[in-house]
C-alpha atoms as a PDB file:
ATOM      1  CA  UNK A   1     -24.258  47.466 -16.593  1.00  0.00           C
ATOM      2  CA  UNK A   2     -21.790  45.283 -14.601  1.00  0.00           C
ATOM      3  CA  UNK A   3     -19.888  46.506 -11.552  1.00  0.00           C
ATOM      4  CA  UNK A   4     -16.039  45.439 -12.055  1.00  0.00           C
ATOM      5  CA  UNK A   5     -13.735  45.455  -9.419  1.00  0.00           C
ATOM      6  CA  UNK A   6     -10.356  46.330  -9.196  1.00  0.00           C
ATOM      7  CA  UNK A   7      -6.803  46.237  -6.993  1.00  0.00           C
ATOM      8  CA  UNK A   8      -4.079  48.552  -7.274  1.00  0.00           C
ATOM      9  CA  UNK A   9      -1.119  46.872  -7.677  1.00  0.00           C
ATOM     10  CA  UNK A  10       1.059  49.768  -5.421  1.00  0.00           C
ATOM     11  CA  UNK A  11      -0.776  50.970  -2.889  1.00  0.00           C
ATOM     12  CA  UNK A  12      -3.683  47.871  -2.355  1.00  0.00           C
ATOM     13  CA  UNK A  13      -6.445  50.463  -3.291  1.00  0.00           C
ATOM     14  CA  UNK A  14      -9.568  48.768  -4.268  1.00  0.00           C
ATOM     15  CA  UNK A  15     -12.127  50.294  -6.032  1.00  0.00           C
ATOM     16  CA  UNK A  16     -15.140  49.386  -8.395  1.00  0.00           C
ATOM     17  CA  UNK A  17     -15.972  50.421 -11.440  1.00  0.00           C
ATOM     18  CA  UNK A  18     -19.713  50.028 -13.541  1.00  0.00           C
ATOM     19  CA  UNK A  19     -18.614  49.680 -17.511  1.00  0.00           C
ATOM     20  CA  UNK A  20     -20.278  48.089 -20.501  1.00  0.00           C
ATOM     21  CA  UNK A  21     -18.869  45.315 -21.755  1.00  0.00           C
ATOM     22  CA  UNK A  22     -17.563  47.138 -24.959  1.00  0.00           C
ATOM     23  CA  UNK A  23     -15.759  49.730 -22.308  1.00  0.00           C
ATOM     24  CA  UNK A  24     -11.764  49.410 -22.175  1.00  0.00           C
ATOM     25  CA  UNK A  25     -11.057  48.191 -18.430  1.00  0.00           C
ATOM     26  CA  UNK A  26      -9.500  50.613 -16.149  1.00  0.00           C
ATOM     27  CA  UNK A  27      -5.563  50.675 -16.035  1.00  0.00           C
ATOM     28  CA  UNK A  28      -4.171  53.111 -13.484  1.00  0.00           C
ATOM     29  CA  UNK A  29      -5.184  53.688  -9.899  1.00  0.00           C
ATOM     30  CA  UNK A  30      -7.776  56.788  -9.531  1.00  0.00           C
ATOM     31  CA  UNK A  31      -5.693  57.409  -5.981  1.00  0.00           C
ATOM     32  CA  UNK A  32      -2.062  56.785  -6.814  1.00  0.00           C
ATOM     33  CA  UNK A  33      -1.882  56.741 -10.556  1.00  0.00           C
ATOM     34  CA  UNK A  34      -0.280  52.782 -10.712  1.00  0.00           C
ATOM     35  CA  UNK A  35      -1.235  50.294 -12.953  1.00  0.00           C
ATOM     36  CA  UNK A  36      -4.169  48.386 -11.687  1.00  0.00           C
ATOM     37  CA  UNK A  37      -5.065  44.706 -11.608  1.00  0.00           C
ATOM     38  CA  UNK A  38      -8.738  43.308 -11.976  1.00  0.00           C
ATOM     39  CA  UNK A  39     -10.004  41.434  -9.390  1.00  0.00           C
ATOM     40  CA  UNK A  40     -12.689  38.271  -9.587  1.00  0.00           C
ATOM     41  CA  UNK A  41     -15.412  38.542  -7.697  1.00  0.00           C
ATOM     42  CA  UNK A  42     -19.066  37.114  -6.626  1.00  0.00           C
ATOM     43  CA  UNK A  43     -22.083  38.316  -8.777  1.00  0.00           C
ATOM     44  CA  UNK A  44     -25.327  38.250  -7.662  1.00  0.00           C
ATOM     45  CA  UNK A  45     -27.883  35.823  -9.067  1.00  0.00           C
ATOM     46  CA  UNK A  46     -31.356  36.332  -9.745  1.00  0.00           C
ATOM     47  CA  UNK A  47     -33.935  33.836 -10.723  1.00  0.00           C
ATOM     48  CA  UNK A  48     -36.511  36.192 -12.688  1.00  0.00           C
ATOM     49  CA  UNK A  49     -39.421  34.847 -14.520  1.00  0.00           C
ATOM     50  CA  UNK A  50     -42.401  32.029 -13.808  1.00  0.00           C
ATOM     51  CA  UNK A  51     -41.346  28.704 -13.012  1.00  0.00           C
ATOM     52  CA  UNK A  52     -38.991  29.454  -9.979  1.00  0.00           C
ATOM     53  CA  UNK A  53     -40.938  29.607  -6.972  1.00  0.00           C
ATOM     54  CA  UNK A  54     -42.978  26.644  -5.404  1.00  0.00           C
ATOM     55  CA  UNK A  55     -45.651  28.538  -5.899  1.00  0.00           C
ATOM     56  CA  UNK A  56     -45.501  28.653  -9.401  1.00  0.00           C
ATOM     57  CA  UNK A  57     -44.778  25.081  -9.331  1.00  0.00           C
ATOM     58  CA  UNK A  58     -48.138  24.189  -7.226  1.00  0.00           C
ATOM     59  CA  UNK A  59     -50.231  26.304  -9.285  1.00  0.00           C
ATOM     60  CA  UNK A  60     -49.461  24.147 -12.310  1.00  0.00           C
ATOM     61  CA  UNK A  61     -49.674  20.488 -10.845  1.00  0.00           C
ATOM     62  CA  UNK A  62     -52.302  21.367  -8.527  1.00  0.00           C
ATOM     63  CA  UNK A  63     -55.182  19.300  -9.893  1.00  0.00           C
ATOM     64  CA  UNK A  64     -52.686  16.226  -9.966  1.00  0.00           C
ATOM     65  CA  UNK A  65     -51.624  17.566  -6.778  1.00  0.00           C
ATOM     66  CA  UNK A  66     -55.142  17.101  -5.297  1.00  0.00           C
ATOM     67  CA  UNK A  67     -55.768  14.011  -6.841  1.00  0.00           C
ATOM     68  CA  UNK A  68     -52.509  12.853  -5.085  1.00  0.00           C
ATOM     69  CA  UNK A  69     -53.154  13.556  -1.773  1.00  0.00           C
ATOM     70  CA  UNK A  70     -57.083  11.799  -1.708  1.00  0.00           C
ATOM     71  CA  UNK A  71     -55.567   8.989  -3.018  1.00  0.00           C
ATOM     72  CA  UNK A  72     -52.929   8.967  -0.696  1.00  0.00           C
ATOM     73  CA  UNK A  73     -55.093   9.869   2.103  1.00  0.00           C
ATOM     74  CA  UNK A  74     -57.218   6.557   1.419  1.00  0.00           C
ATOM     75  CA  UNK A  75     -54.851   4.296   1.444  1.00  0.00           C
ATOM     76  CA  UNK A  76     -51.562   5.398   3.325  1.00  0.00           C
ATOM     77  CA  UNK A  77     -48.575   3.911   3.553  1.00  0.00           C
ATOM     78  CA  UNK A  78     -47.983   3.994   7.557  1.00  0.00           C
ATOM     79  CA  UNK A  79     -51.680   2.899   8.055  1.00  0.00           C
ATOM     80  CA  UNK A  80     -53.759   4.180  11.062  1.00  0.00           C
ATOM     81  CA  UNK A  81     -52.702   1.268  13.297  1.00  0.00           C
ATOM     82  CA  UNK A  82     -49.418   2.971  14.469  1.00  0.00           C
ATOM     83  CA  UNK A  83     -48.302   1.152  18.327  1.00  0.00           C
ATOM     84  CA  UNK A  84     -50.326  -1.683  17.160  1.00  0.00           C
ATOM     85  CA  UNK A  85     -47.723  -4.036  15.883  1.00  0.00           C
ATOM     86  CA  UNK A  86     -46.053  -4.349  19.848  1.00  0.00           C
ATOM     87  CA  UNK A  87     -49.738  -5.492  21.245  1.00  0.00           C
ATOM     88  CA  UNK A  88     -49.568  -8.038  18.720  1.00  0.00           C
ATOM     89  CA  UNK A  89     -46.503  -9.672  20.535  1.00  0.00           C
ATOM     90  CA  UNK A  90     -48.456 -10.376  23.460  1.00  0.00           C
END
C-alpha cells in the first residue's frame, strides 16, 4: 500500500497517510481539523528480479566473458613493451 503525504493548509502540520489507491484522500487535518493539501514526494525504488546485478549479468556472458579475456590477454592492446618507445629515441 502506498504511503501519501500530506500538509495542512492552517497550521503546516504534516502527516502521512498509507491508503489504497481506490481510498478517498484525506481532507481535513487529524490535529486542527483544516482542509489539507497533498504533498509530492520521493518514492523509493527497487530493482527486484534477475537481471539487475552484475552478478547476474556475469553469470550469463561468462563463457564469452572467458573467451574475451584469453584472447585479449594474447594479444593486448598496450603490448608488454611499455617505457620502450623513449629508448628507441636514442
Amino acid at each position: 500500500m502506498p504511503i501519501y503525504e500530506y500538509k495542512c493548509t492552517t497550521c503546516s502540520h504534516e502527516f502521512q497517510a498509507m491508503q489504497k489507491f481506490s481510498d478517498a484522500p484525506v481532507r481535513q487535518c487529524p490535529a486542527c481539523g483544516a482542509p489539507v493539501k497533498k504533498l509530492i514526494s520521493r518514492s523509493s525504488f527497487h530493482l527486484k528480479g534477475t537481471g539487475w546485478y552484475l552478478t547476474d549479468y556475469a553469470k550469463k556472458n561468462s563463457p564469452s566473458a572467458s573467451e574475451g579475456e584469453s584472447s585479449s590477454s594474447s594479444s593486448s592492446p598496450s603490448g608488454d613493451k611499455g617505457p620502450a618507445s623513449p629508448s628507441d629515441k636514442d
